[in-house]
N, C-alpha and C. Protein backbone atom coordinates (compact mmCIF):
# COMPACT_ATOMS: atom_id res chain seq x y z
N UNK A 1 -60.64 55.45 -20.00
CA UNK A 1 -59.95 54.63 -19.01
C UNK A 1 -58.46 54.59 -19.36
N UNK A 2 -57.70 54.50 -18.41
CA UNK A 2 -56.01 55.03 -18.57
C UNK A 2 -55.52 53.41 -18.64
N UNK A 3 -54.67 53.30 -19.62
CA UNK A 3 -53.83 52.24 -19.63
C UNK A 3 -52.58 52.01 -18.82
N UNK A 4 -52.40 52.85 -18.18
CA UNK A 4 -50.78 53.40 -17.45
C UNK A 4 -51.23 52.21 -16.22
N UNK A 5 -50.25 50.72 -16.18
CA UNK A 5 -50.81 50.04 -15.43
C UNK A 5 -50.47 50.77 -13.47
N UNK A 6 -50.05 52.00 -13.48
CA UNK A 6 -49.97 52.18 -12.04
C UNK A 6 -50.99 53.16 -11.77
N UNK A 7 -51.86 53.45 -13.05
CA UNK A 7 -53.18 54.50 -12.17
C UNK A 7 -54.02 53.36 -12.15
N UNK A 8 -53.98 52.34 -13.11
CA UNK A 8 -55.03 51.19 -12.80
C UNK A 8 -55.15 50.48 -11.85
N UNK A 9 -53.41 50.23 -11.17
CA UNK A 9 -53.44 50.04 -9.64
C UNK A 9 -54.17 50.83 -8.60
N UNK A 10 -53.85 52.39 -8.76
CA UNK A 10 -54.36 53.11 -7.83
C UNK A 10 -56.23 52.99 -8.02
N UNK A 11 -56.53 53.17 -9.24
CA UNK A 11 -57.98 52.98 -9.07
C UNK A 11 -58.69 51.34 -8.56
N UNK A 12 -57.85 50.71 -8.57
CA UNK A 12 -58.21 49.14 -8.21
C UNK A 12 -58.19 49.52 -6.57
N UNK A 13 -57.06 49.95 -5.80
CA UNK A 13 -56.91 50.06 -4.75
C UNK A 13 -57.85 50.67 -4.25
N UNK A 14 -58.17 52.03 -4.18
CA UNK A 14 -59.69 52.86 -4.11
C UNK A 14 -60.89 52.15 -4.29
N UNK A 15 -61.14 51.20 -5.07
CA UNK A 15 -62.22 50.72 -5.18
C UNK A 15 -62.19 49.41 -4.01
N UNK A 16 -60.93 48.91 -3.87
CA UNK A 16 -61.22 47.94 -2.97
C UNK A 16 -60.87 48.34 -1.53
N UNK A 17 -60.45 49.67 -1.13
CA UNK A 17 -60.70 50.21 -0.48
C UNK A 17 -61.75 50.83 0.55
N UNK A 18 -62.60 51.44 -0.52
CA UNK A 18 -64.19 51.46 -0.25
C UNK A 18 -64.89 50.42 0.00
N UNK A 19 -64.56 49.85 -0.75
CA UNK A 19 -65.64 48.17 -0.51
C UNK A 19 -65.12 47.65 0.80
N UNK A 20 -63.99 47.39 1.00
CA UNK A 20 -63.34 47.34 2.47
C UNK A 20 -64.20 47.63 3.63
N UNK A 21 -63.85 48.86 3.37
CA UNK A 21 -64.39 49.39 4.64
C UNK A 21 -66.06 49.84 4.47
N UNK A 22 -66.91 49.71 3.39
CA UNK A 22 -68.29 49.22 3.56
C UNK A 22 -68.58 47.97 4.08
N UNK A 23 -68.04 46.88 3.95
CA UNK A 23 -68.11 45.52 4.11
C UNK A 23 -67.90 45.43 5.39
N UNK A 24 -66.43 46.37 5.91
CA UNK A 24 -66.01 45.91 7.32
C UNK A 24 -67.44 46.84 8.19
N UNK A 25 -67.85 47.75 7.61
CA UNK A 25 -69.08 48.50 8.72
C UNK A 25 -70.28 47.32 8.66
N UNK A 26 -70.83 46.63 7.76
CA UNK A 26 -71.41 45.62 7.57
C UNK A 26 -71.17 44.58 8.82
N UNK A 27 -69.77 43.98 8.73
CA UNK A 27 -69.56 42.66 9.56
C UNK A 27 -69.58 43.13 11.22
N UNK A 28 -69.01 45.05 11.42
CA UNK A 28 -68.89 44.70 12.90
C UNK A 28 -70.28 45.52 13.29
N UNK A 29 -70.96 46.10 12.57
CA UNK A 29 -72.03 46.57 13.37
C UNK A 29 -72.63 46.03 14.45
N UNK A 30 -73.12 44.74 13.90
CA UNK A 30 -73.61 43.69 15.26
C UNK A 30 -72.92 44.38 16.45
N UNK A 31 -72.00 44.24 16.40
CA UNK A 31 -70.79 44.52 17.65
C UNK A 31 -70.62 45.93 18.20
N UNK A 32 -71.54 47.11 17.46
CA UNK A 32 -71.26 48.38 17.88
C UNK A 32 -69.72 48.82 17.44
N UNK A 33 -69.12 48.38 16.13
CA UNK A 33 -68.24 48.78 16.20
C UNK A 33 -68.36 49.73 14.41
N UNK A 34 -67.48 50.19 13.96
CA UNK A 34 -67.72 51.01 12.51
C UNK A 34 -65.84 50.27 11.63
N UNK A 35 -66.04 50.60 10.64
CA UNK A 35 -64.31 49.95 10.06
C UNK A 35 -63.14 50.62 10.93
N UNK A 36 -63.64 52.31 10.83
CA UNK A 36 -62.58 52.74 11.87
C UNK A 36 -62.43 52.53 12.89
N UNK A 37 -63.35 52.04 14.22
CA UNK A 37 -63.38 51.89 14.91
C UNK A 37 -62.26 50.36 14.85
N UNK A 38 -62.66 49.35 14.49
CA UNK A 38 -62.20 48.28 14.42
C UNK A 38 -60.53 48.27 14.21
N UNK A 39 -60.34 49.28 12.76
CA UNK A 39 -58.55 49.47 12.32
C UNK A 39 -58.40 50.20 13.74
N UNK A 40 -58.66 50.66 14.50
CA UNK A 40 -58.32 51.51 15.74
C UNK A 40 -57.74 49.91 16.49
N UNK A 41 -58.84 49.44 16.73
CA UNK A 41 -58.41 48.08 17.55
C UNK A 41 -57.77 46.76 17.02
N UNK A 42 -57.28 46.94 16.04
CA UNK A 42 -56.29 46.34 14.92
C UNK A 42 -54.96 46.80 15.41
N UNK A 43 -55.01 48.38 15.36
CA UNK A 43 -53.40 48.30 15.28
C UNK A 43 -53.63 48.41 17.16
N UNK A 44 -53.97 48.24 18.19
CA UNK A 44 -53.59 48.49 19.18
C UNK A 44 -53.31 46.76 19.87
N UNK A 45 -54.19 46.22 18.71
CA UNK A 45 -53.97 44.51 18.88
C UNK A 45 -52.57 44.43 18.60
N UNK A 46 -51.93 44.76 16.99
CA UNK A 46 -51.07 44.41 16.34
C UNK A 46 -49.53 45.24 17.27
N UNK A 47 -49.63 46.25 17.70
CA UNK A 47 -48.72 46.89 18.36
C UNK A 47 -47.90 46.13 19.25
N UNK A 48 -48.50 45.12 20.32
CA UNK A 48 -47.59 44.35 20.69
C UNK A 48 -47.75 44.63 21.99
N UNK A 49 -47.39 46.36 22.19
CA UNK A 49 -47.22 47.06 23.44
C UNK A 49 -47.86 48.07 23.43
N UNK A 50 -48.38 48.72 24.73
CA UNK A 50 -48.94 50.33 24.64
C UNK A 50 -48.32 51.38 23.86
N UNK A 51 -49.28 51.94 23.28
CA UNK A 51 -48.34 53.04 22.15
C UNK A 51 -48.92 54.00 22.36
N UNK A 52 -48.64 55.41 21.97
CA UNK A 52 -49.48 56.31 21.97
C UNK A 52 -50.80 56.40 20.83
N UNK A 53 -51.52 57.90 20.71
CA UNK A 53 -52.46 57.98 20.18
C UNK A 53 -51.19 58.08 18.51
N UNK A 54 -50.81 58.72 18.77
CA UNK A 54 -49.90 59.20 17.70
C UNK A 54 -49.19 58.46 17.25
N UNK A 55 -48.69 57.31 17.80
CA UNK A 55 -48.24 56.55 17.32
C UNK A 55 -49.31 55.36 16.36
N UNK A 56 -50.26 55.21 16.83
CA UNK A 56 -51.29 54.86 16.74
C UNK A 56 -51.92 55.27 14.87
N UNK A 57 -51.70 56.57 15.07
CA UNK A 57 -52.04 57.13 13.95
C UNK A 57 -51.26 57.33 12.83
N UNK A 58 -49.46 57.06 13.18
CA UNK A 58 -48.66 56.88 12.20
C UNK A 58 -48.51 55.38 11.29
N UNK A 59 -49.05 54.45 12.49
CA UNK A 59 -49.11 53.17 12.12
C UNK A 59 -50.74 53.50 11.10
N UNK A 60 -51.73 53.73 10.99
CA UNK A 60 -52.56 53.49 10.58
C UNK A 60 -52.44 54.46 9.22
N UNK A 61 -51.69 55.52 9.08
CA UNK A 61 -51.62 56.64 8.27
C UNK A 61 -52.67 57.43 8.16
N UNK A 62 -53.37 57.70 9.02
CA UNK A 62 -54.16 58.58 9.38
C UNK A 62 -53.93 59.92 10.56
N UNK A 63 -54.64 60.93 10.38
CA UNK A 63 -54.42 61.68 11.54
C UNK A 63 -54.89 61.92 12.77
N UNK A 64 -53.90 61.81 13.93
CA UNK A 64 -53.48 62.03 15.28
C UNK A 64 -55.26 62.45 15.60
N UNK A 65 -55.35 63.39 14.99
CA UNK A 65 -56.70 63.90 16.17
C UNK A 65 -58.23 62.86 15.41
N UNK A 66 -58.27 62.30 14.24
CA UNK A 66 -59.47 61.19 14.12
C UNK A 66 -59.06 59.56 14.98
N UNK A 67 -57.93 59.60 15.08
CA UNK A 67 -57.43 58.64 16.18
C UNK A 67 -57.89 58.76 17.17
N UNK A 68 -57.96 60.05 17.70
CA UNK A 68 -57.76 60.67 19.43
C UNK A 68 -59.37 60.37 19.60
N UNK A 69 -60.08 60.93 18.91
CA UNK A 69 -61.70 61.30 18.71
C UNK A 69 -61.86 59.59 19.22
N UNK A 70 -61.95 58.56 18.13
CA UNK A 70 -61.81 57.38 17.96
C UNK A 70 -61.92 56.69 19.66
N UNK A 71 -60.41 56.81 19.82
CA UNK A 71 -59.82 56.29 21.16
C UNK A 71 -60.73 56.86 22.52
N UNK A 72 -60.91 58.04 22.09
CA UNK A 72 -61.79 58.54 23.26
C UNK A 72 -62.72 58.09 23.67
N UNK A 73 -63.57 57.98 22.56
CA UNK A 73 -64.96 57.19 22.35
C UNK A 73 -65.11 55.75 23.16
N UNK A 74 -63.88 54.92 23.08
CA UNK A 74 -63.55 53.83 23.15
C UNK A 74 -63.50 53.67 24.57
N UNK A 75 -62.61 54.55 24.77
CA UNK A 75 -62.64 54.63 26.53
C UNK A 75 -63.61 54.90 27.07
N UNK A 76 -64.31 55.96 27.00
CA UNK A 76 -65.63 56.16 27.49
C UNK A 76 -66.45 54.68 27.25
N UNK A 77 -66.33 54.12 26.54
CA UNK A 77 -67.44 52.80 26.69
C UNK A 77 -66.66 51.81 26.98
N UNK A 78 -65.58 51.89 27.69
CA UNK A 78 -65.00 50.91 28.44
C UNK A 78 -64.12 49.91 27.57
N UNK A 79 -63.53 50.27 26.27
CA UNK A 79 -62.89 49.20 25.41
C UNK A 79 -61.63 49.76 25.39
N UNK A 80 -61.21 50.61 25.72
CA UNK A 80 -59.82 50.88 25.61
C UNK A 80 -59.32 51.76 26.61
N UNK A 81 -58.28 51.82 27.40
CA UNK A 81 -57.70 52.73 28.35
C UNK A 81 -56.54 53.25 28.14
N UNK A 82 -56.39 53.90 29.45
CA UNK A 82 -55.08 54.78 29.05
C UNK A 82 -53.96 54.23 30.29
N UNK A 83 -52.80 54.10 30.34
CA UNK A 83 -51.85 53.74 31.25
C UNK A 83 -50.54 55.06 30.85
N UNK A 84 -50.23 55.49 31.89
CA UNK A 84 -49.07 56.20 31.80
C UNK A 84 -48.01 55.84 31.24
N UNK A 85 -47.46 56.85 30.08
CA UNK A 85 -46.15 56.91 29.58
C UNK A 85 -45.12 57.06 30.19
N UNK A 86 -44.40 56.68 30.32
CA UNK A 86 -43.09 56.87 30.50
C UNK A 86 -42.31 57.63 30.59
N UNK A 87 -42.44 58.08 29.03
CA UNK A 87 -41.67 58.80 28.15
C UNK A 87 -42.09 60.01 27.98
N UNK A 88 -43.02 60.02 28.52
CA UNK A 88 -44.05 61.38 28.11
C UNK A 88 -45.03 61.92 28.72
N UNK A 89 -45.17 62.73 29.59
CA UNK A 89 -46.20 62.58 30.49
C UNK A 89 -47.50 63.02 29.77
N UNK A 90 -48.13 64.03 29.05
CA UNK A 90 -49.07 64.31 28.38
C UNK A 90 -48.73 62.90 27.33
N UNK A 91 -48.38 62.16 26.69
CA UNK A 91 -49.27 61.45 25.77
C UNK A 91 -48.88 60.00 26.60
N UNK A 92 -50.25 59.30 26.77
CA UNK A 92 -50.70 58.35 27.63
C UNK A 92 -51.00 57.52 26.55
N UNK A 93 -50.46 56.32 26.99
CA UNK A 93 -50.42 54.90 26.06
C UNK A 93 -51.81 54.28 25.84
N UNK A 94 -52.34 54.12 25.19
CA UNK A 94 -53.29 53.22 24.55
C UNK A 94 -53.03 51.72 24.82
N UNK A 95 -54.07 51.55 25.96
CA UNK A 95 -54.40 49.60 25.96
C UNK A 95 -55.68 49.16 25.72
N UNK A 96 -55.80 47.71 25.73
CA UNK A 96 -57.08 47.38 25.98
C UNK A 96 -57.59 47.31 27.16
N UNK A 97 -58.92 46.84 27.71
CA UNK A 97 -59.32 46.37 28.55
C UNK A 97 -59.55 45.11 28.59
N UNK A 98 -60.20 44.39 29.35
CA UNK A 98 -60.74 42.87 28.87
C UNK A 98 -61.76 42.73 28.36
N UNK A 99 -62.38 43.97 28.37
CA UNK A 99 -64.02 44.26 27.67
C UNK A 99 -63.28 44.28 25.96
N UNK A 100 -62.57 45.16 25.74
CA UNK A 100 -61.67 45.50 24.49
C UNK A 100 -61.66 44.16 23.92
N UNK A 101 -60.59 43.54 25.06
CA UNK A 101 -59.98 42.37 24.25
C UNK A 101 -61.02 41.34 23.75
N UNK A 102 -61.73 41.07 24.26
CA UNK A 102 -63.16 40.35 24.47
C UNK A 102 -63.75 40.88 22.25
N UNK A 103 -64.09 41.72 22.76
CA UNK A 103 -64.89 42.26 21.54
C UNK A 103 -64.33 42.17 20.15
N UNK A 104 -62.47 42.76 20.31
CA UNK A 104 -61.80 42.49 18.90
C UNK A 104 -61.71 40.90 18.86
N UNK A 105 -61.47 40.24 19.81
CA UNK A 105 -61.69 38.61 19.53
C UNK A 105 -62.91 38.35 19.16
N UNK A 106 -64.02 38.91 19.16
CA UNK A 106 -65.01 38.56 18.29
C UNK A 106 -65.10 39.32 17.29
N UNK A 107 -64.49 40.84 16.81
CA UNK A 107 -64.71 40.98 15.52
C UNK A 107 -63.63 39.83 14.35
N UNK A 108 -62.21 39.78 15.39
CA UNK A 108 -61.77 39.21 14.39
C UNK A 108 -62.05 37.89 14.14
N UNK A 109 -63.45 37.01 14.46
CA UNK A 109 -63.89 35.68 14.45
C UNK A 109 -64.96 35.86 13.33
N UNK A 110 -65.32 37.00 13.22
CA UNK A 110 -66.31 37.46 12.06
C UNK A 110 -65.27 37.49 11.26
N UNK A 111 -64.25 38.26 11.37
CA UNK A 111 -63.79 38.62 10.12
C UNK A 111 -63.06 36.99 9.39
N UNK A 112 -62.60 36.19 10.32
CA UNK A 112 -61.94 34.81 10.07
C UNK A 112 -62.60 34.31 8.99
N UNK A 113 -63.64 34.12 8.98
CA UNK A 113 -64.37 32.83 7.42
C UNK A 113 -64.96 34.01 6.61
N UNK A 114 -64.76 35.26 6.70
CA UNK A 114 -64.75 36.36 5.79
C UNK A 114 -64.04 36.49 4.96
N UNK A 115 -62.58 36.21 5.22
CA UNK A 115 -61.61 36.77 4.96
C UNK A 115 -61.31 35.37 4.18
N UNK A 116 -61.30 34.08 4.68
CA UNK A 116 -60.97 33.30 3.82
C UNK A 116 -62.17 33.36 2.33
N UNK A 117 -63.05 33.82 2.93
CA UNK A 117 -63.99 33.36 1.38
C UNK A 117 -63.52 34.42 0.17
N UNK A 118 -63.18 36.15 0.44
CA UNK A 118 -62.36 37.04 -0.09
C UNK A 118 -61.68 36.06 -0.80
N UNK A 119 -60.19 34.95 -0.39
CA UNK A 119 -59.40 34.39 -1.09
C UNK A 119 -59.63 33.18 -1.62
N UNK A 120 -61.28 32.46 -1.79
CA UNK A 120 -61.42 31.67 -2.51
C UNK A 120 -60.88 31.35 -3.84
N UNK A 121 -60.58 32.88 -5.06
CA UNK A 121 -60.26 32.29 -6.07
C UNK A 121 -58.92 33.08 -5.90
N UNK A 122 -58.11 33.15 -5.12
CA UNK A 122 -56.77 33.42 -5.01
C UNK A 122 -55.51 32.67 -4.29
N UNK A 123 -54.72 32.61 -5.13
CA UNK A 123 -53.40 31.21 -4.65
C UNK A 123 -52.72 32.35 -3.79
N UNK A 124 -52.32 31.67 -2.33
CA UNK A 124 -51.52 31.63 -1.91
C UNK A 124 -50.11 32.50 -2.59
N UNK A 125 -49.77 32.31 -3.41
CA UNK A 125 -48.82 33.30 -4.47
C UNK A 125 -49.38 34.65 -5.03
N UNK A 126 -50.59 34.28 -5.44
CA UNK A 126 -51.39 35.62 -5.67
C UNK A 126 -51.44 36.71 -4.63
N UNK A 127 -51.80 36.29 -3.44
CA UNK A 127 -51.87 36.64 -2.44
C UNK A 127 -50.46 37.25 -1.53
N UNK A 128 -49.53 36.01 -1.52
CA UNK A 128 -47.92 37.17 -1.25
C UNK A 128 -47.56 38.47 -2.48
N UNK A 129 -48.04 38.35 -3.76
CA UNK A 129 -47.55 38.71 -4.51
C UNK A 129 -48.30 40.53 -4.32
N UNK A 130 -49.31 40.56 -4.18
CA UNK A 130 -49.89 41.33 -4.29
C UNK A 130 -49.78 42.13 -2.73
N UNK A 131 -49.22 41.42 -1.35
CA UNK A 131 -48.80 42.16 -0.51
C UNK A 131 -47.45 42.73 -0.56
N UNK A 132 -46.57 41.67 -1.10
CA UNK A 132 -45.72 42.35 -1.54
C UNK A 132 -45.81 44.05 -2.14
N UNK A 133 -46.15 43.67 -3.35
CA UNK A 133 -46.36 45.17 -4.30
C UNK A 133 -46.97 45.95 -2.92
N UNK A 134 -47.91 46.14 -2.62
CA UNK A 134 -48.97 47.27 -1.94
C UNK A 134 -47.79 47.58 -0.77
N UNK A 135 -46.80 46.86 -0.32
CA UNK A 135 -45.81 47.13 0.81
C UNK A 135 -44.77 48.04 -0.12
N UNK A 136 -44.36 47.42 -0.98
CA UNK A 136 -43.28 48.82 -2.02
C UNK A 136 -43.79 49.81 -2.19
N UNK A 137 -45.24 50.08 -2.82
CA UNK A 137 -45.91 51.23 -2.96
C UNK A 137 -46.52 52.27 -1.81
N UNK A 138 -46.60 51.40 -0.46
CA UNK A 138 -46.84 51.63 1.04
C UNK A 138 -45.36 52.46 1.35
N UNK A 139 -44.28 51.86 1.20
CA UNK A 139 -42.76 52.81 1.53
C UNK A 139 -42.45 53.88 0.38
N UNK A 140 -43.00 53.80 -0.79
CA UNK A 140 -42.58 55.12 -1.89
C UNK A 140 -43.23 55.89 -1.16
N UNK A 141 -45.17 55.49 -0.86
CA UNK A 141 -45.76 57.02 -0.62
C UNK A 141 -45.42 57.70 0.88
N UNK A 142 -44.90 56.67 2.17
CA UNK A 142 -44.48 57.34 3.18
C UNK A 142 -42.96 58.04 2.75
N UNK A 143 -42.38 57.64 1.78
CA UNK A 143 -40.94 58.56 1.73
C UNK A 143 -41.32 59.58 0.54
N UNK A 144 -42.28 60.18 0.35
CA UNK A 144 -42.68 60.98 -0.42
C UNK A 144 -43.49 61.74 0.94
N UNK A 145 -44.55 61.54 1.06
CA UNK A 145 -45.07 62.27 2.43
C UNK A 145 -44.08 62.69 3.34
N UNK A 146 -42.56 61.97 3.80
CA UNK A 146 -41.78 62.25 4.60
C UNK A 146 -41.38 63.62 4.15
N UNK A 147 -40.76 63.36 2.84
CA UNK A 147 -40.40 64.85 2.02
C UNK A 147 -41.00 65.50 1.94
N UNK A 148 -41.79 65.45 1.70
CA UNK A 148 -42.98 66.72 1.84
C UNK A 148 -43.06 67.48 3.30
N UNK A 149 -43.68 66.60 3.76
CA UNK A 149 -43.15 67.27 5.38
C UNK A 149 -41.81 68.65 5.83
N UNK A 150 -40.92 67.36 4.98
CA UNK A 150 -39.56 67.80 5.26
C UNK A 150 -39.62 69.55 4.84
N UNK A 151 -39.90 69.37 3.73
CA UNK A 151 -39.49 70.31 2.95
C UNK A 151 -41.09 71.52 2.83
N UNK A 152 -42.09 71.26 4.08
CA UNK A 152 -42.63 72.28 4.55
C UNK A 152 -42.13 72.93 5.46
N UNK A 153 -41.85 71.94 6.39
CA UNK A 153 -40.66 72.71 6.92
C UNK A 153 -40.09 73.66 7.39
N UNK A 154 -39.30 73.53 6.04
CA UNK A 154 -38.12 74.40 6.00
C UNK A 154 -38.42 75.79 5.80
């Protein structure tokens, strides 16, 4: 086992990672929904406004076409639609429906006294402290992925 306290981060993260998203397939099944399915309707909650698929998928850091798959699915069973871009005529904005909205208001009512029991033995400080960090380490690895990009490239 490595003492280097930033692989012990990364293996802490992975592990609560997994458990994450076992737990989250656990809470929304009832609901027909899977973890991905749900982070799908997370960030289209959290967005504010219609976004694309792609956008969709930069917010989540995942890729464009397990998004698309995702979203598709969604539409076909009536939880998410498409409204014309603007900006773009091939990529069509991602909304909800009221069926949508309906359903993430009940996953996220499951997830509500879930989520507080998770922070039973954690202060409030513990808790900024540790979003904090995962947000610094969240902007190193997108400006490292950026470069990379960059510099395929070329």
């Amino acid at each position: 086992m490595s003492s280097d306290p930033i692989t012990q981060l990364i293996l802490a993260i992975f592990r609560a990672n997994s458990r994450l998203v076992l737990r989250g397939d656990q809470l929304t099944a009832p609901l027909g929904l899977t973890s991905a399915r749900w982070q799908v309707l997370g960030s289209v909650s959290e967005a504010g406004s219609a976004r694309s698929v792609s956008e969709l998928a930069r917010d989540l850091g995942v890729s464009r076409q397990g998004v698309q798959r995702i979203v598709g699915e969604l539409v076909t069973e009536g939880t998410l639609g498409y409204r014309p871009n603007p900006r773009h005529k091939r990529a069509r904005l991602v909304v909800f429906t009221a069926e949508g909205h309906r359903l993430y208001d009940r996953a996220m009512a499951v997830q509500a006294p879930w989520a507080r029991s998770l922070a039973e033995n954690l202060t409030p400080e513990q808790i900024t402290s540790v979003t904090i960090a995962l947000g610094v380490l969240t902007s190193r690895l997108e400006e490292e992925l950026e470069a990379t990009r960059t510099t395929a490239a070329e």
